[in-house]
Protein backbone atom coordinates (compact mmCIF):
# COMPACT_ATOMS: atom_id res chain seq x y z
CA UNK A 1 237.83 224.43 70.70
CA UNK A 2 237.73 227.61 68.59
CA UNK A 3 234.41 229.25 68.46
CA UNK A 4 232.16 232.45 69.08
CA UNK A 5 230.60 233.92 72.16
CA UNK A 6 227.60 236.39 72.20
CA UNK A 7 227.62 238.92 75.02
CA UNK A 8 224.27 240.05 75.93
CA UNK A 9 223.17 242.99 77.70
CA UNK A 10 219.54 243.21 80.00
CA UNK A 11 218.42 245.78 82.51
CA UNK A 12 216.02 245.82 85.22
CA UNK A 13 213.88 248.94 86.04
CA UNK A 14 212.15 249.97 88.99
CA UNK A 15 208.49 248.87 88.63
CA UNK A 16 207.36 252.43 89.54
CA UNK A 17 203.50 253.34 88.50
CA UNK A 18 203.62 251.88 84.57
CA UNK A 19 204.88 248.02 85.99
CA UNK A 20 208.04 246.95 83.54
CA UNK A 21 209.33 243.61 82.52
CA UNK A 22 211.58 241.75 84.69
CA UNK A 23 214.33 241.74 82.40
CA UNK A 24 215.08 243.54 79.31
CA UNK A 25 217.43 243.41 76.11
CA UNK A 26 219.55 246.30 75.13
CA UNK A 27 222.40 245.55 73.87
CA UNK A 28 224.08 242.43 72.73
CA UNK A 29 227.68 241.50 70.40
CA UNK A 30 229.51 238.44 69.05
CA UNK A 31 233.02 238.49 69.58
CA UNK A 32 235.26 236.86 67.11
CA UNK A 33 236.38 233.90 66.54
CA UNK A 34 238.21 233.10 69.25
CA UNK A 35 241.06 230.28 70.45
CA UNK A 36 240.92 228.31 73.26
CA UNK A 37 241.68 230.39 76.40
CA UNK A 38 241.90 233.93 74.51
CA UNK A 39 239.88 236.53 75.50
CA UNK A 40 238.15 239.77 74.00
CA UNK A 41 236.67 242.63 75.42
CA UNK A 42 233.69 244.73 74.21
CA UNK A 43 232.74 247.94 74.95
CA UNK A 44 228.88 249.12 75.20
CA UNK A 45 227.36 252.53 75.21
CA UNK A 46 223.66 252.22 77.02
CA UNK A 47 221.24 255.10 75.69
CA UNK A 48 218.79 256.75 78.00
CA UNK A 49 215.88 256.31 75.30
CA UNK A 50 216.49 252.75 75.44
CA UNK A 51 215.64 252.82 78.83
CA UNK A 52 212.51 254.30 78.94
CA UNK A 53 209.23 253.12 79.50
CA UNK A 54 206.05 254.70 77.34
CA UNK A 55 203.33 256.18 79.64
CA UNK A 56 199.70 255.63 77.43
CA UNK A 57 197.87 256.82 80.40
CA UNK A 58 199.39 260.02 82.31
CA UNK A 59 199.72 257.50 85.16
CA UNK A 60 203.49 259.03 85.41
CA UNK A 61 202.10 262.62 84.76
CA UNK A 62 203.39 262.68 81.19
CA UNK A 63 201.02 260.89 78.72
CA UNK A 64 201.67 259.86 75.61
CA UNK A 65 205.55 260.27 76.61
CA UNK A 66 208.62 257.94 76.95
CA UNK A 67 209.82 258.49 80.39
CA UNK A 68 212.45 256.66 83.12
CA UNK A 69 210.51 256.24 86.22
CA UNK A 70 212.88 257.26 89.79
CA UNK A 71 214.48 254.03 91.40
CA UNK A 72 217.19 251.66 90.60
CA UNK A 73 218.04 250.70 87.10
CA UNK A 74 219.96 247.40 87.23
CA UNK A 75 222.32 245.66 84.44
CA UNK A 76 222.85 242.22 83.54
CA UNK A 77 226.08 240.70 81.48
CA UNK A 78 225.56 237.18 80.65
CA UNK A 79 225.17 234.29 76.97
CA UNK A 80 221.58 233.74 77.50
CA UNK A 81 218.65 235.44 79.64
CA UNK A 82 218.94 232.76 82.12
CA UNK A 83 222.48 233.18 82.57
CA UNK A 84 223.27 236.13 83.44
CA UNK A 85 225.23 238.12 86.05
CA UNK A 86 224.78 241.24 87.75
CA UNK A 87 227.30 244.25 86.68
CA UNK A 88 226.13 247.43 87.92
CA UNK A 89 223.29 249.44 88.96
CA UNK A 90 222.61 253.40 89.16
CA UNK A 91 220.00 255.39 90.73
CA UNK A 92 217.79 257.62 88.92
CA UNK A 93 216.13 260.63 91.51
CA UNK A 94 213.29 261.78 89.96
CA UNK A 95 211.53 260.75 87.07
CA UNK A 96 213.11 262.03 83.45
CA UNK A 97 211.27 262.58 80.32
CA UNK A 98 213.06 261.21 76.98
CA UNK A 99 210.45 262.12 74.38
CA UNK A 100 206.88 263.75 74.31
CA UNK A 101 204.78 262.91 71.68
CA UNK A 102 200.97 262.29 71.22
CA UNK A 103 198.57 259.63 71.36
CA UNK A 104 198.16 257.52 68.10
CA UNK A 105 196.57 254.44 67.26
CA UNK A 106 194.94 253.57 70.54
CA UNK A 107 191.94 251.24 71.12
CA UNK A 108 188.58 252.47 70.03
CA UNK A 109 186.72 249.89 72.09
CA UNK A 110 187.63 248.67 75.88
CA UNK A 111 189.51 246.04 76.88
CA UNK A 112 191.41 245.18 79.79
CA UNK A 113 195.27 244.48 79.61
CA UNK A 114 197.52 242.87 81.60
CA UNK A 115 200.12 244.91 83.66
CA UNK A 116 202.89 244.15 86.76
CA UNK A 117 202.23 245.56 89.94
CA UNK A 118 204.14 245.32 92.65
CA UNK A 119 202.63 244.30 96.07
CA UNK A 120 205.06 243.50 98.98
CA UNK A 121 208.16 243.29 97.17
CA UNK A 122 206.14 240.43 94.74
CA UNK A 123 205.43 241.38 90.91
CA UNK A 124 201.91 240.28 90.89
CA UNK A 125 199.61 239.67 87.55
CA UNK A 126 196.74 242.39 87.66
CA UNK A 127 194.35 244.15 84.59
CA UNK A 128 193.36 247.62 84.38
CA UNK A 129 191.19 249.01 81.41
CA UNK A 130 192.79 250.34 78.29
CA UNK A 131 193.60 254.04 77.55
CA UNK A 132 191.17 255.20 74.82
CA UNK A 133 191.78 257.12 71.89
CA UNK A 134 190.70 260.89 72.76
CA UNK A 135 191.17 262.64 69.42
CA UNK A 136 189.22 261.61 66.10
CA UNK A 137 191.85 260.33 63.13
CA UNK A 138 189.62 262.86 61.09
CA UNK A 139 190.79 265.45 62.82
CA UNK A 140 194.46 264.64 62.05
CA UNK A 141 194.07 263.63 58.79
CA UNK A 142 192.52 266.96 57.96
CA UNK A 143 195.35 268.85 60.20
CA UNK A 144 197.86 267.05 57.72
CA UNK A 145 196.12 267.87 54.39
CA UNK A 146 196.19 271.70 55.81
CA UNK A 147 199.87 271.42 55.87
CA UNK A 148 200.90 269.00 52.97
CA UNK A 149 203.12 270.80 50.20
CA UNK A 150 203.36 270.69 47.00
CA UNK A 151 205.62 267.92 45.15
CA UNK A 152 209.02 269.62 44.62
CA UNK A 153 211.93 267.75 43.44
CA UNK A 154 214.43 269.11 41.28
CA UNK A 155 216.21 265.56 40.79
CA UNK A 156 216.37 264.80 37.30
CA UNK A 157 214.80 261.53 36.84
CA UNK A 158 216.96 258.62 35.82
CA UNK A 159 217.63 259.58 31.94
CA UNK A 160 214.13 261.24 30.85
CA UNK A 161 215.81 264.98 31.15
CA UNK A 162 212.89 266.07 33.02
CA UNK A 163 212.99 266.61 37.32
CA UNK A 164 210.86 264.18 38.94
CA UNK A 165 208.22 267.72 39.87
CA UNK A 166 208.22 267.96 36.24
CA UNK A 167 207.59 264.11 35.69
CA UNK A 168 204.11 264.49 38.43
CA UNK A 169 202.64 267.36 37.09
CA UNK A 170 202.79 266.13 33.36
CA UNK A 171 200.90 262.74 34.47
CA UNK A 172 197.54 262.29 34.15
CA UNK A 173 194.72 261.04 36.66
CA UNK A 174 195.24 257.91 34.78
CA UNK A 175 198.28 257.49 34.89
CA UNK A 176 198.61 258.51 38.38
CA UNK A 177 196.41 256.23 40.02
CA UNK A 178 197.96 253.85 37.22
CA UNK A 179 201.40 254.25 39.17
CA UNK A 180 199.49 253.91 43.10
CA UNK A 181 198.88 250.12 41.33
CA UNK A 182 200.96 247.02 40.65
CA UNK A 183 200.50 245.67 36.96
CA UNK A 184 197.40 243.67 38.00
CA UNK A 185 198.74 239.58 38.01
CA UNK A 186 201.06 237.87 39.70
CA UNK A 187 204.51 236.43 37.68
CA UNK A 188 204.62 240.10 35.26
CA UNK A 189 206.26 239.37 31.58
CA UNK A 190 208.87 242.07 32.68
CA UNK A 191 210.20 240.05 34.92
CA UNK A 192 212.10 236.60 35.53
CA UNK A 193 209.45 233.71 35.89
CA UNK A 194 207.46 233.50 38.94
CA UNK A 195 207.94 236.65 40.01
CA UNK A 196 205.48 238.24 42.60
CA UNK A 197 204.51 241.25 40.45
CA UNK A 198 205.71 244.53 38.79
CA UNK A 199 204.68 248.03 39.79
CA UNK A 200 206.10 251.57 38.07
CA UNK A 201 205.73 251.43 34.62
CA UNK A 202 202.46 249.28 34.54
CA UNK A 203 201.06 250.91 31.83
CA UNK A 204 202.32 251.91 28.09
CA UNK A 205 202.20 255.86 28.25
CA UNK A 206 203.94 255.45 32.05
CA UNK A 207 206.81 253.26 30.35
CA UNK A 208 206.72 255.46 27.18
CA UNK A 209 207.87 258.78 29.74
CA UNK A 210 210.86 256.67 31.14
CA UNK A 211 208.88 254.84 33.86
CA UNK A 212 210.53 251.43 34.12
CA UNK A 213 209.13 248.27 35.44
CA UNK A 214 209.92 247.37 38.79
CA UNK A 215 210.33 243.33 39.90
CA UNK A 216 208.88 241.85 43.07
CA UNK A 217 210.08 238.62 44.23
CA UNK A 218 208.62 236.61 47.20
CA UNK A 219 211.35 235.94 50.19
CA UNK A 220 212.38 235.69 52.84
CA UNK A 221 214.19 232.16 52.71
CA UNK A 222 215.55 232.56 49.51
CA UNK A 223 214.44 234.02 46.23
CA UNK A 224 211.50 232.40 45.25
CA UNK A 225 210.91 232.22 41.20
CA UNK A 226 210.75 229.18 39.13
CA UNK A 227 214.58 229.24 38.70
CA UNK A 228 217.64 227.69 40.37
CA UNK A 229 218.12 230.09 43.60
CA UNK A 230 220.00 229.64 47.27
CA UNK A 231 217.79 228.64 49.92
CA UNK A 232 218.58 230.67 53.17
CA UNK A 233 218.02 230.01 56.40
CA UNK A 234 214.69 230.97 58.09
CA UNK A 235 214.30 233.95 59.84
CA UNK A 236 214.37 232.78 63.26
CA UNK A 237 217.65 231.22 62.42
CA UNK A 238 219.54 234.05 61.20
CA UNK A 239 218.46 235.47 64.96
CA UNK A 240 220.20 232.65 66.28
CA UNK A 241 223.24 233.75 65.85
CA UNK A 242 223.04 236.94 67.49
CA UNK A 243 225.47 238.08 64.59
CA UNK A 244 224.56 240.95 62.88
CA UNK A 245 228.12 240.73 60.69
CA UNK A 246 227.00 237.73 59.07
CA UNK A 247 223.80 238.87 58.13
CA UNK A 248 224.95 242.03 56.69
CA UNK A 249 227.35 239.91 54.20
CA UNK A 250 224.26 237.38 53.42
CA UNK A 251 222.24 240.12 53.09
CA UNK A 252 225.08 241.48 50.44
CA UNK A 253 225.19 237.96 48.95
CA UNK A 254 221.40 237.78 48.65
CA UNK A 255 220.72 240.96 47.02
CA UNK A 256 223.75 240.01 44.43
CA UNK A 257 221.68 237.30 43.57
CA UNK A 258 218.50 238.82 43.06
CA UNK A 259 219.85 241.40 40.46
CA UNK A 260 221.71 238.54 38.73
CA UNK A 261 218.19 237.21 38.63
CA UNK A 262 216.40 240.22 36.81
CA UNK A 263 214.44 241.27 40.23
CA UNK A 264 214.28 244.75 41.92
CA UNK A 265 212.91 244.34 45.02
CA UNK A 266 213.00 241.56 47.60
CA UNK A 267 209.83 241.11 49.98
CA UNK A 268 211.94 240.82 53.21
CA UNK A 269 212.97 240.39 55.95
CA UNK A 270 209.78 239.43 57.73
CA UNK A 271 210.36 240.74 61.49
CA UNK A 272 206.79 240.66 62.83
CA UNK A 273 206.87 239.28 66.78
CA UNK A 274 206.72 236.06 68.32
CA UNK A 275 203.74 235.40 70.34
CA UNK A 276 202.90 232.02 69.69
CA UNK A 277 205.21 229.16 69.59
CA UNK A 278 202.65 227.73 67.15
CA UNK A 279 202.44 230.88 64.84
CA UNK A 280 201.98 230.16 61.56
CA UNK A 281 204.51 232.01 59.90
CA UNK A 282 207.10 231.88 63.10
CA UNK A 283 209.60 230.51 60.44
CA UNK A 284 209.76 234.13 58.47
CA UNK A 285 209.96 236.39 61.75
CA UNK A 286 213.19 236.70 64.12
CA UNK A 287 212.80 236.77 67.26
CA UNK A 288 209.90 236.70 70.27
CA UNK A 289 211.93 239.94 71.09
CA UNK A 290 211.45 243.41 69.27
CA UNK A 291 215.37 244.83 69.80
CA UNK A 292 216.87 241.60 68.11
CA UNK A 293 214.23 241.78 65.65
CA UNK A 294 215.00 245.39 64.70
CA UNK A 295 218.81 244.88 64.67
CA UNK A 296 218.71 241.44 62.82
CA UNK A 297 216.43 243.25 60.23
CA UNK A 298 218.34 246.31 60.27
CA UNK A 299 221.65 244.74 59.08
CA UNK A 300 220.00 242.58 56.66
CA UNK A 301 218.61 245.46 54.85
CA UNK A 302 221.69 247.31 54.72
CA UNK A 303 223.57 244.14 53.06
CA UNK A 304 220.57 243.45 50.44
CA UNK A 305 220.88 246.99 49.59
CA UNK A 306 223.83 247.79 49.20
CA UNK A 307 223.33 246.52 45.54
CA UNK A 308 221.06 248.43 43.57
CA UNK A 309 217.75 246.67 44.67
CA UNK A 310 215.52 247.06 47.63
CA UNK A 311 214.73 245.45 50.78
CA UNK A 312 211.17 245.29 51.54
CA UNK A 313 209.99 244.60 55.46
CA UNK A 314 206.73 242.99 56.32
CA UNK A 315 204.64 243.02 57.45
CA UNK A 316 203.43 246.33 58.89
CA UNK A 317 201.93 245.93 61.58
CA UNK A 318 200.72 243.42 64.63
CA UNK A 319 200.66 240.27 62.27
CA UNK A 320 200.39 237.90 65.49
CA UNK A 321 198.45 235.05 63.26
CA UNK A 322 198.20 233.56 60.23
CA UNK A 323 194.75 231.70 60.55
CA UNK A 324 191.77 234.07 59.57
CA UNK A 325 194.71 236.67 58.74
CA UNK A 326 192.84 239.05 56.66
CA UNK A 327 190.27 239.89 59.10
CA UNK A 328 191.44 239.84 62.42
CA UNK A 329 191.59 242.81 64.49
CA UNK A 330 194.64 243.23 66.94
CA UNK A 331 193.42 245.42 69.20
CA UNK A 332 196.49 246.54 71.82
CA UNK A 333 196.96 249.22 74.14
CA UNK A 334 199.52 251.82 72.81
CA UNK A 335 202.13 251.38 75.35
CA UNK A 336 202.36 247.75 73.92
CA UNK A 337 202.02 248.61 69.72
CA UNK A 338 204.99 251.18 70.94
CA UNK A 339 207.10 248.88 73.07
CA UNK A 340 206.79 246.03 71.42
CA UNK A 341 204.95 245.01 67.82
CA UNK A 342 206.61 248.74 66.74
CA UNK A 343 210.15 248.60 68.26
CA UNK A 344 211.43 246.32 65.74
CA UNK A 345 210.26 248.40 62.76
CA UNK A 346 211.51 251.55 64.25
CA UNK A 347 214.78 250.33 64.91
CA UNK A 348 215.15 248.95 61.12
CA UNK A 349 213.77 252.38 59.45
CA UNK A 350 216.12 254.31 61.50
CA UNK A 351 219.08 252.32 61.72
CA UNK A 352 219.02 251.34 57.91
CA UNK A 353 216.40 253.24 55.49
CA UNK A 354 214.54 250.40 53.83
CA UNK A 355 213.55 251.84 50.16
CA UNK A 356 210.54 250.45 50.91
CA UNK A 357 207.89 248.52 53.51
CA UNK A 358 204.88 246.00 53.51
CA UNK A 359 202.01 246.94 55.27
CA UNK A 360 199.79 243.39 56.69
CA UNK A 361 196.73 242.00 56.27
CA UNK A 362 195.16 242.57 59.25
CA UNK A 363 193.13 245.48 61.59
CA UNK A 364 194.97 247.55 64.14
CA UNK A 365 192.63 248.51 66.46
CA UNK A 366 189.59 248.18 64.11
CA UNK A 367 191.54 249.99 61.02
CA UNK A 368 193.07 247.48 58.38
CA UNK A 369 196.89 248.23 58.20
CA UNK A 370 196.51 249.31 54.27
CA UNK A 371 194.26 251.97 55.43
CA UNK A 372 196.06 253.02 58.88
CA UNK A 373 196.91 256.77 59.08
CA UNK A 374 197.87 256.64 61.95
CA UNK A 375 200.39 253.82 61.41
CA UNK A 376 201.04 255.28 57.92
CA UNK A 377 201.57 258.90 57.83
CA UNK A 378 201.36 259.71 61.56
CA UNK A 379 204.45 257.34 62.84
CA UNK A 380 206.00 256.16 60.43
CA UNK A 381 206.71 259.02 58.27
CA UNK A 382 205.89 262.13 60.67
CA UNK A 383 207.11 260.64 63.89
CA UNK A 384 210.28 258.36 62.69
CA UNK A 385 210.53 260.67 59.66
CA UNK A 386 210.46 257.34 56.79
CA UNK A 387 210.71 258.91 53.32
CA UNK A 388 210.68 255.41 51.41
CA UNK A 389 207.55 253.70 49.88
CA UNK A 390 204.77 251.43 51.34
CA UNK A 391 203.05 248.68 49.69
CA UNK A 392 199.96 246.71 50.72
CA UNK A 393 200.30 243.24 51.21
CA UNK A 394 199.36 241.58 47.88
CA UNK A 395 195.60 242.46 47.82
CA UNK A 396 193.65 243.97 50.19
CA UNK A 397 190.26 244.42 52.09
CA UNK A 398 187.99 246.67 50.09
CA UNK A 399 186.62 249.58 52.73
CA UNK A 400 185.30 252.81 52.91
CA UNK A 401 186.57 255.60 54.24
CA UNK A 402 183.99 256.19 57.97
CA UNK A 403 185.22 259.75 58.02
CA UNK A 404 185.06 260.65 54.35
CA UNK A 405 182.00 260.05 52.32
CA UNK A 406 183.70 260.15 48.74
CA UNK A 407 186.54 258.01 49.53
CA UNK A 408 186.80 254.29 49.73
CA UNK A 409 189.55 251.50 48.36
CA UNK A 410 192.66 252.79 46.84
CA UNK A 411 191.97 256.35 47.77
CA UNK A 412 191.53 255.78 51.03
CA UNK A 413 194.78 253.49 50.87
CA UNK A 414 196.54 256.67 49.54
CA UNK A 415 195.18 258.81 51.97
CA UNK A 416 197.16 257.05 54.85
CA UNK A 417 199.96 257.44 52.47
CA UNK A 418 199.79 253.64 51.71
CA UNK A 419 201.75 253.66 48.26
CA UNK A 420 200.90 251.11 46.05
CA UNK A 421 198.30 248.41 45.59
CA UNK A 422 199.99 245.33 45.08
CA UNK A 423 199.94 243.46 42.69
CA UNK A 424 197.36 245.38 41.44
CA UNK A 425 193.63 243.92 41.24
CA UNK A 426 191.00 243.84 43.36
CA UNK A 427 191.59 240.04 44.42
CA UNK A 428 192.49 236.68 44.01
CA UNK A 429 189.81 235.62 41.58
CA UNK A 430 189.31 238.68 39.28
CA UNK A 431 192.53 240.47 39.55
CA UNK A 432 191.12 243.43 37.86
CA UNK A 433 191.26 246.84 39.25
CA UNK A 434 188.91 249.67 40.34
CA UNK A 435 188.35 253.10 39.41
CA UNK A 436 187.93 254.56 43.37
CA UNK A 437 190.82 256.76 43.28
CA UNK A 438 189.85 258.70 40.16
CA UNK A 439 186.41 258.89 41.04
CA UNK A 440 187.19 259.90 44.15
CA UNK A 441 189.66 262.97 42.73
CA UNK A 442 186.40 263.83 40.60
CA UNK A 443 184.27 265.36 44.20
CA UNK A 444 185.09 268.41 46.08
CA UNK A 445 185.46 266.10 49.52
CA UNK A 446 187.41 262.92 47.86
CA UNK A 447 190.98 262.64 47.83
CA UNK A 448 193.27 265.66 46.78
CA UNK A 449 195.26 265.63 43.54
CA UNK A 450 198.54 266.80 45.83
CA UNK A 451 197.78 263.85 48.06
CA UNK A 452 198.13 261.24 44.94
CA UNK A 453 201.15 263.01 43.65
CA UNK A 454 203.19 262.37 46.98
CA UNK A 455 202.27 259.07 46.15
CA UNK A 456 203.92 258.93 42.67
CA UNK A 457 206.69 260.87 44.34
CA UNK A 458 207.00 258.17 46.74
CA UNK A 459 207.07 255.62 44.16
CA UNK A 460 209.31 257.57 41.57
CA UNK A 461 212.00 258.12 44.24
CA UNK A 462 212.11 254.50 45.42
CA UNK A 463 212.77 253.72 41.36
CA UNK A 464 215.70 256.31 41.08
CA UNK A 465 217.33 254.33 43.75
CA UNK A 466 217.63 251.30 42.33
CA UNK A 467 217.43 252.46 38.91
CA UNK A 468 219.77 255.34 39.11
């Protein structure tokens, strides 16, 4: 019968000193449709990078570095993991560094992790204590306000005749933090019915200076408003097909949809990882695996925006449960936030420049997402260079600021560069806002004025792009 095949793509590196999975996905493609007894080849280019192993403990000699350990790299062709056949195999010297950087987001407190080891030619289960975080956040946080610039942007903005610089400077404190906010509620009177929220213009004088309102809608199944709307196939379906074609043109079809609808912005795809079969919001996420994840999520954001609306990934980062969601702590080693609960998320930002992301609910390592510098500002925009917006998860964990005395809640969201508060209030019940950020500009040691405004210029550019 006619049908589709998809060719995957696994390697097998040496164990060396860092242990390595057995097996490990790199590349994979669907071939067309196909007749009985034709054939098709496909071509694959293997990076080095995606190769490489991260070393969180200078067992290799290179901390904090991505390296490919000496020995024999082996490749696997097959239609599943557990089919697969051997193809080739090359041997690596001596040890290569891909990619130095530096240690961020590492445990705080000690645990011990899991790691392969081999002993007489036998990958044996064995735990060794965590790699620590060496260098206080406060230290970088104060190395990156000693470097942060001033807003520039000559872009005129939408149709207001004035550059978007020209746009920060004239806004007031109010109406700055006013723009770091969503409206406040849930289902916004600017929008269709049942939206999720509106952000941008969520105050008069913001709207009266050609600030528009910008529409949230729940996802990822389908467009969730209390309207007639296509229901789409879970997340873990879509990965099913190992077709990244077809969910570029649903992606296209989806984001059609939502403008037809009166909504900006679309709060998907989910693409957090698979570690539970009974994970309770499995349905939402792709894949157990993060290099499916990121290239499911990567194409689906490039077909949702290419209309004039944005794609929104979630959630950001180490979701792994939904019980007790907004107060449990991941805590993972580096090598493993890198290798795995990152990957997917680095592979969508690069690969297809989401206008904006969802940060989760929960700690990383003791630091709630919303407030995570290191996450934030550190990788995300320093180290894979993101220049969209993030958003919190709608409402967040009220906190102060351990390194900063004068700054707590939303400035010490927009200190880790954490956008906008959505949808706006302090919770569920009261939905009604606080005055932290402004109070905070007030004090020689709270947040920075040029801190807020990268903010709004965060926000304002995500609005010219689907507005422009």
């Amino acid at each position: 019968m006619p049908g589709k095949e998809v060719v995957q793509v696994y390697h097998e590196p040496p164990q060396g000193k860092l242990g390595k999975p057995k097996r490990n996905l790199i590349e994979f493609q669907k071939t067309e449709l196909l007749q009985p007894g034709e054939t098709e080849n496909l071509n694959f280019e293997i990076k080095l990078q995606d190769l490489a192993s991260y070393d969180d403990s200078g067992v290799t000699g290179h901390p904090f570095s991505y390296v490919l350990e000496a020995g024999e790299y082996q490749f696997y062709v097959g239609d599943s993991l557990i089919n697969l056949e051997l193809v080739g195999n090359y041997h690596l010297e001596k040890l290569l560094v891909i990619q130095k950087l530096k240690q961020i987001a590492a445990p705080v407190e000690n645990f011990n992790r899991l790691v392969a080891t081999l002993e007489e030619g036998q990958l044996v289960e064995t735990y060794q204590p965590v790699t620590l975080q060496k260098e206080s956040v406060k230290e970088r946080v104060l190395q990156h306000l000693e470097s942060l610039s001033e807003v520039s942007s000559e872009e005129t903005f939408l149709d207001t005749g004035k550059t978007v610089s020209e746009l920060i400077h004239s806004f007031s404190k109010e109406e700055l933090d006013a723009l770091t906010r969503g409206e406040g509620p849930m289902n916004s009177p600017f929008g269709p019915k049942g939206n999720a929220g509106m952000f941008g213009g969520t105050i008069e004088s913001l709207r009266q200076k050609g600030i528009p309102p910008v529409i949230t809608t729940d996802g990822p199944a389908g467009i969730r408003l209390n309207y007639y709307a296509s229901l789409l196939p879970c997340g873990t379906a879509f990965a099913s097909t190992w077709n990244l074609e077809l969910l570029e043109v649903i992606g296209i079809e989806f984001g059609k949809e939502l403008l037809d609808l009166g909504s900006d912005m679309i709060l998907a795809p989910g693409m957090n990882i698979h570690r539970n079969p009974l994970g309770g919001r499995n349905f939402e996420y792709f894949s157990e695996d993060p290099y499916l994840t990121g290239k499911m999520a990567a194409s689906y954001v490039i077909g949702v925006q290419s209309n004039p609306v944005a794609a929104c990934p979630k959630h950001f980062a180490c979701n792994n449960q939904e019980t007790n969601r907004n107060y449990n702590d991941s805590r993972v080693s580096e090598r493993a936030l890198r290798e795995i609960y990152l990957k997917g998320f680095e592979i969508c930002v690069k690969e297809s420049n989401p206008y904006s992301i969802m940060s989760s609910y929960n700690k990383i390592n003791g630091v709630w997402a919303h407030y995570h510098f290191d996450l934030a500002t550190e990788i995300l925009r320093n180290e894979w260079k993101y220049q969209g917006c993030i958003l919190t998860d709608w409402w967040m964990r009220m906190a102060k600021d351990p390194n900063f005395e004068h700054v707590e809640n939303n400035a010490y969201r927009v200190r880790a560069q954490v956008d906008i508060l959505m949808p706006g209030g302090k919770d569920f019940v009261t939905k009604e806002s606080d005055d932290s950020l402004i109070q905070s500009l007030e004090h020689l040691d709270g947040i920075t004025l040029k801190e807020v405004q990268h903010s709004a210029l965060n926000v304002l550019n995500l609005i010219q792009k689907i507005k422009g």
